[in-house]
C-alpha atoms as a PDB file:
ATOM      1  CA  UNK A   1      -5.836  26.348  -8.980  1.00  0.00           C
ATOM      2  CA  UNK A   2      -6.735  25.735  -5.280  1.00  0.00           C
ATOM      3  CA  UNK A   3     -10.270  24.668  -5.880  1.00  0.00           C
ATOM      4  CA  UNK A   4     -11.272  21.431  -8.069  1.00  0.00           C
ATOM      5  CA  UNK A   5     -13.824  22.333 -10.822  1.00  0.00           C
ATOM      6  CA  UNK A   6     -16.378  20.490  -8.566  1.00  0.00           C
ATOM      7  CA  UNK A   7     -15.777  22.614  -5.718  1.00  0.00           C
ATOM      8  CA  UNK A   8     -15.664  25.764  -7.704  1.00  0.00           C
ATOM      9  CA  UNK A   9     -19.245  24.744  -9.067  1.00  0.00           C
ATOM     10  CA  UNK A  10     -20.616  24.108  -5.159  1.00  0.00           C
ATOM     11  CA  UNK A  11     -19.348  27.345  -3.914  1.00  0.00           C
ATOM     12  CA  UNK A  12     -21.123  29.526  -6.969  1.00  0.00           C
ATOM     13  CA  UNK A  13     -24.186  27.465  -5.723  1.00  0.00           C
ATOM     14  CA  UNK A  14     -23.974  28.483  -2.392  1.00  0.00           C
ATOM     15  CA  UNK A  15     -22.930  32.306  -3.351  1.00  0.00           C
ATOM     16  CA  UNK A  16     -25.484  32.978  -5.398  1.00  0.00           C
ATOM     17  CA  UNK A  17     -27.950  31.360  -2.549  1.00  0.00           C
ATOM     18  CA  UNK A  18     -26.553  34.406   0.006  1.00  0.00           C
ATOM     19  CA  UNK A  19     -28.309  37.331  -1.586  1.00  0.00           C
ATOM     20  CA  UNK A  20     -32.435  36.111  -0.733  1.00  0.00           C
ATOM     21  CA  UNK A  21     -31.135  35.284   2.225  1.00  0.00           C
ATOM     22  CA  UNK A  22     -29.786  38.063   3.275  1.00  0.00           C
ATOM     23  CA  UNK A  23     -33.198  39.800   1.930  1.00  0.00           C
ATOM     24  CA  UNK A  24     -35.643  37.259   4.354  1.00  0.00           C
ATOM     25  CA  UNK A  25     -33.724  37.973   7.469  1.00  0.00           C
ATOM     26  CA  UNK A  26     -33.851  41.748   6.912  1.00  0.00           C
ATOM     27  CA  UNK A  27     -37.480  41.631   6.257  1.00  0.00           C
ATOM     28  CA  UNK A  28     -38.448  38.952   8.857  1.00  0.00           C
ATOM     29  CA  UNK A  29     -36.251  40.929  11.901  1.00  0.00           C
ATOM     30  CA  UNK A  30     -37.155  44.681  10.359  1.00  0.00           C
ATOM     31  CA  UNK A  31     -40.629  44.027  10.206  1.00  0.00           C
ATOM     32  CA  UNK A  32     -41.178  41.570  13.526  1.00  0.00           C
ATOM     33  CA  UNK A  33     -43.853  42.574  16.015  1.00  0.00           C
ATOM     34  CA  UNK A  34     -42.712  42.811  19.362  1.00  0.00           C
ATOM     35  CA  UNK A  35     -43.745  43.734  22.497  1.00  0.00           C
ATOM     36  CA  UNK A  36     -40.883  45.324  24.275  1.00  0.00           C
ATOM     37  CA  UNK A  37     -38.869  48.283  23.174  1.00  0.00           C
ATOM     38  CA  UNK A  38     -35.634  46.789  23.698  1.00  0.00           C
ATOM     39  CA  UNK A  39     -35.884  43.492  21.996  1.00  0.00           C
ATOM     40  CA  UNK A  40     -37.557  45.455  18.859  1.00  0.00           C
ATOM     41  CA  UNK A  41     -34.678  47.688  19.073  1.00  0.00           C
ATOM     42  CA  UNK A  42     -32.077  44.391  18.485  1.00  0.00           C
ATOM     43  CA  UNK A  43     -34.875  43.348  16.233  1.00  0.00           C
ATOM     44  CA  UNK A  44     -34.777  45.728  13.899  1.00  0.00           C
ATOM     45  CA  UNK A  45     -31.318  47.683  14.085  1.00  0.00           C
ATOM     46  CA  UNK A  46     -28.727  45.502  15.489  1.00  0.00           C
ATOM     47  CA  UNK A  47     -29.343  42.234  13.879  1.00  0.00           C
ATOM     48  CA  UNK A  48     -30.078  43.441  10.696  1.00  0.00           C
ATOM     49  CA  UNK A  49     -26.955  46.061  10.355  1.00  0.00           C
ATOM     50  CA  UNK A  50     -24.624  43.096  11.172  1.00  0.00           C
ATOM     51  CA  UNK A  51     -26.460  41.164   8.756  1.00  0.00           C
ATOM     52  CA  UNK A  52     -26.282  43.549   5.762  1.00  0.00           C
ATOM     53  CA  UNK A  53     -22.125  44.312   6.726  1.00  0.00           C
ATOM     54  CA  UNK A  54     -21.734  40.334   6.726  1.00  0.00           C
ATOM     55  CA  UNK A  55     -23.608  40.090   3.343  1.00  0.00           C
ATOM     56  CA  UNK A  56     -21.403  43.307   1.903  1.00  0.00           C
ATOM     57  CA  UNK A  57     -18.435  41.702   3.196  1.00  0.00           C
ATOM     58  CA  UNK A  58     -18.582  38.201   1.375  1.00  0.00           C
ATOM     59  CA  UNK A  59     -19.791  40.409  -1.895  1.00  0.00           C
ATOM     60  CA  UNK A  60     -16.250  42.522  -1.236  1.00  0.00           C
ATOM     61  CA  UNK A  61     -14.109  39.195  -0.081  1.00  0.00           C
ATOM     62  CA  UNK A  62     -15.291  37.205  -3.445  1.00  0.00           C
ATOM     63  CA  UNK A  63     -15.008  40.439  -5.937  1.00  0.00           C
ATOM     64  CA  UNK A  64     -11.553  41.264  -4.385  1.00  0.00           C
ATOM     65  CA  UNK A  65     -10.116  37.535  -4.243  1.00  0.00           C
ATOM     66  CA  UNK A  66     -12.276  35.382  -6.589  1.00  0.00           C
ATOM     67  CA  UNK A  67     -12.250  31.791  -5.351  1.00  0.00           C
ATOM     68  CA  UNK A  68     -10.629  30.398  -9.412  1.00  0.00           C
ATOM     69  CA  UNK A  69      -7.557  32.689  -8.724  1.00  0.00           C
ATOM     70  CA  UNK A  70      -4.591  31.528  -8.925  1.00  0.00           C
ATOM     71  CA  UNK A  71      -2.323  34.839  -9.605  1.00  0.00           C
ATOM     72  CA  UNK A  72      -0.621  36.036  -5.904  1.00  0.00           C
ATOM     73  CA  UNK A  73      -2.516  39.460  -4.638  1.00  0.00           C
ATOM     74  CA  UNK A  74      -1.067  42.641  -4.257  1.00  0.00           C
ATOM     75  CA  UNK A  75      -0.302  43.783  -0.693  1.00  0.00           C
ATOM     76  CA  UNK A  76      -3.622  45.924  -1.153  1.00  0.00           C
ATOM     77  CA  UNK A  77      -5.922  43.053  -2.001  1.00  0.00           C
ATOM     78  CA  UNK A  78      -4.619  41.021   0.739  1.00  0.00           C
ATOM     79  CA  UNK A  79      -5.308  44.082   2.807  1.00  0.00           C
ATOM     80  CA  UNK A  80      -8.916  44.349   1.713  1.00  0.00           C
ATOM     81  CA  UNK A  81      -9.454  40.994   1.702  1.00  0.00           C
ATOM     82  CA  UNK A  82      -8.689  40.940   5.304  1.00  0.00           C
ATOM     83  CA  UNK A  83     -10.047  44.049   6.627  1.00  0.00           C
ATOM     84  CA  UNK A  84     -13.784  42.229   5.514  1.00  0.00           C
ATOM     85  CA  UNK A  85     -13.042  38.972   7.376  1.00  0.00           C
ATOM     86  CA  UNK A  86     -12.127  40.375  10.095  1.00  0.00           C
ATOM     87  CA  UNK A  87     -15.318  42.500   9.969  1.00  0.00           C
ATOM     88  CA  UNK A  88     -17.328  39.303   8.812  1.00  0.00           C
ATOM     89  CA  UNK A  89     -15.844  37.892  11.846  1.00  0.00           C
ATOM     90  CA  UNK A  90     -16.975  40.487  14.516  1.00  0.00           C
ATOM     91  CA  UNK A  91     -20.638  40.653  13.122  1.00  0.00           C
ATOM     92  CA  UNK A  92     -20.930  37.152  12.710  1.00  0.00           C
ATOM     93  CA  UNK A  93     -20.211  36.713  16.623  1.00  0.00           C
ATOM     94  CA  UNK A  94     -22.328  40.085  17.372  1.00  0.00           C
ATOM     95  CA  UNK A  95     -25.290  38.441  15.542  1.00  0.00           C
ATOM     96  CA  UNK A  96     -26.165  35.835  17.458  1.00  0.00           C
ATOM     97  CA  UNK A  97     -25.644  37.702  20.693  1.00  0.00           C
ATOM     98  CA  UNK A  98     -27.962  40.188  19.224  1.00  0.00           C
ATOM     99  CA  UNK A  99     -30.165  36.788  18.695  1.00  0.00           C
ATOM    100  CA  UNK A 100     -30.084  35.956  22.274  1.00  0.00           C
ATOM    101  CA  UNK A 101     -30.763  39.621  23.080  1.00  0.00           C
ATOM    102  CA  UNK A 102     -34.087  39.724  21.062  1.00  0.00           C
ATOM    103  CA  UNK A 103     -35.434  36.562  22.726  1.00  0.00           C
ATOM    104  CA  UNK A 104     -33.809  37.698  26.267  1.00  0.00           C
ATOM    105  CA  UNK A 105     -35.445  41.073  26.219  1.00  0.00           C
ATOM    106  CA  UNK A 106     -38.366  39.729  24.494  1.00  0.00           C
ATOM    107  CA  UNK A 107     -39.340  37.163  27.724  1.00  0.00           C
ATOM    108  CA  UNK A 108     -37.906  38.824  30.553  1.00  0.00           C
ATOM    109  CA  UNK A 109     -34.406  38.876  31.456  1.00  0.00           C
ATOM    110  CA  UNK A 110     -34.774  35.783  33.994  1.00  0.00           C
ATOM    111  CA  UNK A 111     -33.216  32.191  34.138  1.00  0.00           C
ATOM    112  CA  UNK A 112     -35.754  29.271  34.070  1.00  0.00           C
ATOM    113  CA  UNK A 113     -35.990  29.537  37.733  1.00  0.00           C
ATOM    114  CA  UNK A 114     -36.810  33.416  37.683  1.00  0.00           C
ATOM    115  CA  UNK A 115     -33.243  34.710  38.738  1.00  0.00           C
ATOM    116  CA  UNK A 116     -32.181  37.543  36.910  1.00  0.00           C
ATOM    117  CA  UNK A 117     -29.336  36.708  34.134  1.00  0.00           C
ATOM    118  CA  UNK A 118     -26.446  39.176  34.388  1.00  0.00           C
ATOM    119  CA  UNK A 119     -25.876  40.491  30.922  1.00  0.00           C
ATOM    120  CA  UNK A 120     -22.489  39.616  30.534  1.00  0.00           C
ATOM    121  CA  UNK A 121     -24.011  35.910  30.577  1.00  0.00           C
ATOM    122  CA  UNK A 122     -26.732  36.937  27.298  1.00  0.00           C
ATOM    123  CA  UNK A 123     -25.661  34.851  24.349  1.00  0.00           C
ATOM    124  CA  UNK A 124     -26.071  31.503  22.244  1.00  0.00           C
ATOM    125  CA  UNK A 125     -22.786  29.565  23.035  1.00  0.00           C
ATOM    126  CA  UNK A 126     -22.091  26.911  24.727  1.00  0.00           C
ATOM    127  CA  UNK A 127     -21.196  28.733  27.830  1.00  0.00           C
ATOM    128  CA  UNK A 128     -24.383  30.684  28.391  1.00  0.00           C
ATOM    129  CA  UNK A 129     -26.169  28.115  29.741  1.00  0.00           C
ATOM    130  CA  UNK A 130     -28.935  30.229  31.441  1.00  0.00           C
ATOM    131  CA  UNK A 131     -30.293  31.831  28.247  1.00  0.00           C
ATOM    132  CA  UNK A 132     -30.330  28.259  26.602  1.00  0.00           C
ATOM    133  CA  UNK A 133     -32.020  26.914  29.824  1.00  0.00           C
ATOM    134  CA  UNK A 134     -35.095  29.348  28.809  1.00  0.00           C
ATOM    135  CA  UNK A 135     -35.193  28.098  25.409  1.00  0.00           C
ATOM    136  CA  UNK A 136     -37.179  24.993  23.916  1.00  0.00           C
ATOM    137  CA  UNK A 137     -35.866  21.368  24.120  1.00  0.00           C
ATOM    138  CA  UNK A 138     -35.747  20.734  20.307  1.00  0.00           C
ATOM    139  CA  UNK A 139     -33.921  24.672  19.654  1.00  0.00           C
ATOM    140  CA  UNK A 140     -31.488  23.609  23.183  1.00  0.00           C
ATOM    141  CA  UNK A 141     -30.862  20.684  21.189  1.00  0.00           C
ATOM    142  CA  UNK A 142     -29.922  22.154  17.895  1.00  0.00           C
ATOM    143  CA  UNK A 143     -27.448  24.652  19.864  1.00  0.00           C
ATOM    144  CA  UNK A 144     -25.924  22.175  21.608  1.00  0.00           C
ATOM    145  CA  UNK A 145     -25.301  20.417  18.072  1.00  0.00           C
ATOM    146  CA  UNK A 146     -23.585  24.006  17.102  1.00  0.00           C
ATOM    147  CA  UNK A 147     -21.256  23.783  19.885  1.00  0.00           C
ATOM    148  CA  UNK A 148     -18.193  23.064  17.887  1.00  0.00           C
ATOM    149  CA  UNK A 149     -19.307  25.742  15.402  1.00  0.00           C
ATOM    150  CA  UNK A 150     -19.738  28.111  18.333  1.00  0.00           C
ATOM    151  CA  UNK A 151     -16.280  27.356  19.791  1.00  0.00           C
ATOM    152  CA  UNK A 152     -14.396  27.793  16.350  1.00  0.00           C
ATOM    153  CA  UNK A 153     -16.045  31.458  15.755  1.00  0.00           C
ATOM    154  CA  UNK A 154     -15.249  32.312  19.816  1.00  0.00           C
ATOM    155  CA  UNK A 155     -11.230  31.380  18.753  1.00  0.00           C
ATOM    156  CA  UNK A 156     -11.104  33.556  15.542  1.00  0.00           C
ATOM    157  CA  UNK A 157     -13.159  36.439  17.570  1.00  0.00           C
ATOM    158  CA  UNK A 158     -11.120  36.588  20.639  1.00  0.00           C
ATOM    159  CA  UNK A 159      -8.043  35.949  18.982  1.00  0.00           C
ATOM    160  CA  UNK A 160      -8.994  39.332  16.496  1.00  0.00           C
ATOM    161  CA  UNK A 161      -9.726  40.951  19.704  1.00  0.00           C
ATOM    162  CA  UNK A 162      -6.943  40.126  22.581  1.00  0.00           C
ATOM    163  CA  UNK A 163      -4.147  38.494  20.699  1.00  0.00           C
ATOM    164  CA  UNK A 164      -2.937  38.159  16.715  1.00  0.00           C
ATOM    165  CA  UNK A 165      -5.343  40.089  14.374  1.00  0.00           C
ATOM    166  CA  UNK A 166      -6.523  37.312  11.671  1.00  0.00           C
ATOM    167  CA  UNK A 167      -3.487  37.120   8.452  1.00  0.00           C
ATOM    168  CA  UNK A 168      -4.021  36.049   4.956  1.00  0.00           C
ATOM    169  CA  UNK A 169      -0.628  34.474   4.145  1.00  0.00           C
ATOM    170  CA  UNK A 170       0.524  36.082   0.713  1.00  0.00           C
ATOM    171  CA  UNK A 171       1.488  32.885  -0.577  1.00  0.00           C
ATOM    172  CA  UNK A 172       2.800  29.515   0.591  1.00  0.00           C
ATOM    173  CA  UNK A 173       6.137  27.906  -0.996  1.00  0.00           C
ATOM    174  CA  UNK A 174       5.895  24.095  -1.949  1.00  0.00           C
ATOM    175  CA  UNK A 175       8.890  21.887  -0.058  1.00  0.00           C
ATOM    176  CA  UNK A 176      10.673  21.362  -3.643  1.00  0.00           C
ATOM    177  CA  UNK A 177      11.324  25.040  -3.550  1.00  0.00           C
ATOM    178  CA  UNK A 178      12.294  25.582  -0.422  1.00  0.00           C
ATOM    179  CA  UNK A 179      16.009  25.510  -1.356  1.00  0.00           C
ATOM    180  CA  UNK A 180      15.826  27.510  -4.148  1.00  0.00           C
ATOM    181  CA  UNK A 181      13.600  30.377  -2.129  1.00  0.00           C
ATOM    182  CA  UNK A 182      16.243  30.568   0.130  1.00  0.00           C
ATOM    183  CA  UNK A 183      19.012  30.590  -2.061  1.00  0.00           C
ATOM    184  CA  UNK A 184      17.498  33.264  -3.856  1.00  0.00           C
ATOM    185  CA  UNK A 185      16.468  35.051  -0.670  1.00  0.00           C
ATOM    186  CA  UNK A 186      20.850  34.810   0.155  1.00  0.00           C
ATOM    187  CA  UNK A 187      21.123  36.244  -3.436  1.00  0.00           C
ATOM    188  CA  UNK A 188      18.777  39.321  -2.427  1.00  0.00           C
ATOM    189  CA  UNK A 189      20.575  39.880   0.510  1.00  0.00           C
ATOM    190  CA  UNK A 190      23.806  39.972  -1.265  1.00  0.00           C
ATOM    191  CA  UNK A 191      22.385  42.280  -3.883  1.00  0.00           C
ATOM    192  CA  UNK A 192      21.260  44.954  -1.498  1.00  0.00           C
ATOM    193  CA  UNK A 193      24.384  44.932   0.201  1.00  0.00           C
ATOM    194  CA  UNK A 194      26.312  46.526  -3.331  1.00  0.00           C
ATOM    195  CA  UNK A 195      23.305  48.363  -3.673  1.00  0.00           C
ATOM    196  CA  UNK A 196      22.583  46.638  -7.181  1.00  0.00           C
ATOM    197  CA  UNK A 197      18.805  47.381  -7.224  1.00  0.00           C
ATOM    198  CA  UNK A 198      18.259  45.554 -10.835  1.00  0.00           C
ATOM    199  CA  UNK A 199      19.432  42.402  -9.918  1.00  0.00           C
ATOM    200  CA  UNK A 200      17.359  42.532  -6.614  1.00  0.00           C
ATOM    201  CA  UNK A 201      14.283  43.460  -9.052  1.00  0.00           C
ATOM    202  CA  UNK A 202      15.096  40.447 -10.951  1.00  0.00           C
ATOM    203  CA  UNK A 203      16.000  37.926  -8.112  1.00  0.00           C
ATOM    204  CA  UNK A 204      12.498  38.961  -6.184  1.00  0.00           C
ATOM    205  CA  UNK A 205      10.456  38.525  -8.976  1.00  0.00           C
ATOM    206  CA  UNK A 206      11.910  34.903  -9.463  1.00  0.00           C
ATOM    207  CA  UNK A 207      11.626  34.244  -5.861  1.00  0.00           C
ATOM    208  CA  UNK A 208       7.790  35.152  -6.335  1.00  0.00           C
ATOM    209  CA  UNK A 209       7.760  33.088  -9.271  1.00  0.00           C
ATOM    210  CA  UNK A 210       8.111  30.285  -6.926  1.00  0.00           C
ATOM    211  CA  UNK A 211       5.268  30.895  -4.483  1.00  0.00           C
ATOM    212  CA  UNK A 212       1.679  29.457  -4.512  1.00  0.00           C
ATOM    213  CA  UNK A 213      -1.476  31.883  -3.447  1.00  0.00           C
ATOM    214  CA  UNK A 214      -3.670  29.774  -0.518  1.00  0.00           C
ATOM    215  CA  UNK A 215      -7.108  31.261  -0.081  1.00  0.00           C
ATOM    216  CA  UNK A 216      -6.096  30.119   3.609  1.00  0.00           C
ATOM    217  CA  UNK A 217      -6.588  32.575   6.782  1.00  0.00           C
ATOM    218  CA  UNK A 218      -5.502  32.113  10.466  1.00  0.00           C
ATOM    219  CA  UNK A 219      -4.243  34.265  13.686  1.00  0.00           C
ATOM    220  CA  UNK A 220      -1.356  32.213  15.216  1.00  0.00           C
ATOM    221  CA  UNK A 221       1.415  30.524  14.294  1.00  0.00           C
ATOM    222  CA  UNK A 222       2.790  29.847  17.654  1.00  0.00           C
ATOM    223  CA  UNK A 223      -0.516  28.760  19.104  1.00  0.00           C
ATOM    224  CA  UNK A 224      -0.822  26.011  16.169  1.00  0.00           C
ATOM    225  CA  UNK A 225      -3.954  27.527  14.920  1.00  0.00           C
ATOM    226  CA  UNK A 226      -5.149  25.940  11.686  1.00  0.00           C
ATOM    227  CA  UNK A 227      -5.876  27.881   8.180  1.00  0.00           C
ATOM    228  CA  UNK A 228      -9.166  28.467   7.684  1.00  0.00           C
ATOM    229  CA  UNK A 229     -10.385  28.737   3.953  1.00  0.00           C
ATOM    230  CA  UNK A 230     -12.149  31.720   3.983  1.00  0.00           C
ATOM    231  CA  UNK A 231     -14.244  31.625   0.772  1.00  0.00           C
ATOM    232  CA  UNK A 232     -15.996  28.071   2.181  1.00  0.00           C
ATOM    233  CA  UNK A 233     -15.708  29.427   5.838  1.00  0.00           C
ATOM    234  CA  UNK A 234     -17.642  33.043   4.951  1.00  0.00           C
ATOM    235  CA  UNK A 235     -20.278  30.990   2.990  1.00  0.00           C
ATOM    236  CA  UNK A 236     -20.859  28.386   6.109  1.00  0.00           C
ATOM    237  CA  UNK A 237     -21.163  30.791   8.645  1.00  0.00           C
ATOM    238  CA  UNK A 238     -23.614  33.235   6.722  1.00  0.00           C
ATOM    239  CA  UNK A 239     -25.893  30.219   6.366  1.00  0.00           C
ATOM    240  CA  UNK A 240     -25.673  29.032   9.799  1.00  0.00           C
ATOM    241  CA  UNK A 241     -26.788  32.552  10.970  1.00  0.00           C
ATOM    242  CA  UNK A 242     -29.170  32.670   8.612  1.00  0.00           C
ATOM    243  CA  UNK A 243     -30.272  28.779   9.926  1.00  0.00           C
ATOM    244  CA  UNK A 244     -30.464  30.505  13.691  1.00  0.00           C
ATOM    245  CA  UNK A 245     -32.258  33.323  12.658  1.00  0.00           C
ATOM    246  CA  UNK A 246     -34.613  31.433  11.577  1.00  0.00           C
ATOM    247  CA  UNK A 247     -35.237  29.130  14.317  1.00  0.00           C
ATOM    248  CA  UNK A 248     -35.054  32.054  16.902  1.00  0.00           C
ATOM    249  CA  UNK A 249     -38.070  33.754  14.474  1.00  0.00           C
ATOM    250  CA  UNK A 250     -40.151  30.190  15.431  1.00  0.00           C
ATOM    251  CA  UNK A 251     -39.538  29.978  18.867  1.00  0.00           C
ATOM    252  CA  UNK A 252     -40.831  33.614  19.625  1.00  0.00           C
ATOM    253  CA  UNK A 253     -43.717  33.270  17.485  1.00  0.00           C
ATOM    254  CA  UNK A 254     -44.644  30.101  19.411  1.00  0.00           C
ATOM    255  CA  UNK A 255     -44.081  31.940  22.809  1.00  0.00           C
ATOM    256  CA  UNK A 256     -45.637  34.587  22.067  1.00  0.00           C
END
């Protein structure tokens, strides 16, 4: 088993914790009074949808691949598995531009100084400095804190987007077997070539014997990206959204 008992235990915790959050932020952003069309618009269709596909997504991810696996997928759970991270991944990124939208459209779409803010800049990152200029020195502060956070979800987006789609490895062979994997992958080889399909049957399911399942999940090899554990990851995320959300709620209820 990947996961100590301990760690199995915290991640229940923080599972079963997903589902009334999920139902606050719909209510809070469905249900908030605002002023102008467009904000009430990101308000109360965008953030929410990408809220209720992130929430269906870790349900799918943890029914699909439970975290106290320890049996290799099939090529079709590995599929699913990664067809709702990659989703969780887009929506999680979407959501807190629709965040900076809300508040953006909400105050006027103007720096500190009363320039106008191009929308290609409207977002919560580290990089769009003019919509955190507008903000409040103890929420400026708390983003700022997020930075790294913000940085690792960019990498996994634009990585999905522009360069190698995200990849759950189907399992992960220990160093001790290395030899043995290969000399059974030679064996394979050999098989195929007389066209002895039974003994290739017989060598591949021994050479699977030998692999370990990882819930681990990364784009790159070549650009020396690291594995990200996805059950932990999808958890952390939804509760840092969830942590923004709720800050962003304050701050336009105070400006308002």
């Amino acid at each position: 088993m990947y996961f100590t008992e301990e760690a199995l235990e915290q991640l229940s915790k923080s599972y079963s914790e997903i589902e009334m959050m999920y139902n606050d932020l719909i209510i809070n952003f469905t249900y908030l009074d605002l002023k102008n069309l467009r904000a009430r618009e990101f308000a109360h269709h965008g953030f929410p949808r990408r809220v209720k596909i992130m929430h269906r997504c870790i349900t799918n991810v943890f029914d699909q691949i439970p975290p106290e696996r320890t049996e290799i997928p099939s090529r079709d759970e590995l599929s699913d598995a990664t067809i709702n991270i990659q989703s969780f991944i887009f929506n999680t990124f979407g959501a807190m531009d629709n965040l900076a939208w809300i508040w953006i459209a909400e105050n006027g779409q103007k720096r500190a100084d009363g320039t106008p803010i191009p929308k290609e800049h409207i977002g919560l990152g580290p990089k769009n400095t003019s919509v955190r200029a507008t903000l409040s020195h103890d929420f400026k502060g708390y983003l700022n804190r997020l930075d790294p956070w913000f940085e690792h979800l960019t990498t996994l987006r634009h990585a999905l987007a522009h360069r190698i789609p995200l990849y759950i490895p189907p399992y992960v062979i220990q160093k001790g077997d290395e030899s043995a994997y290969r000399d059974l992958e030679t064996r394979m080889s050999e098989a195929i070539k007389r066209r002895n399909f039974n003994e290739y049957d017989k060598l591949s399911v021994a050479q699977l014997s030998l692999g370990n399942f990882r819930p681990w999940i990364q784009h790159s090899f070549g650009e020396g990206a690291i594995p990200v554990v996805f059950h932990a990851q999808m958890l952390a995320d939804f509760k840092t959204v969830d942590e923004v959300a709720k800050k962003m709620l304050k701050e336009i209820k105070e400006r308002s």
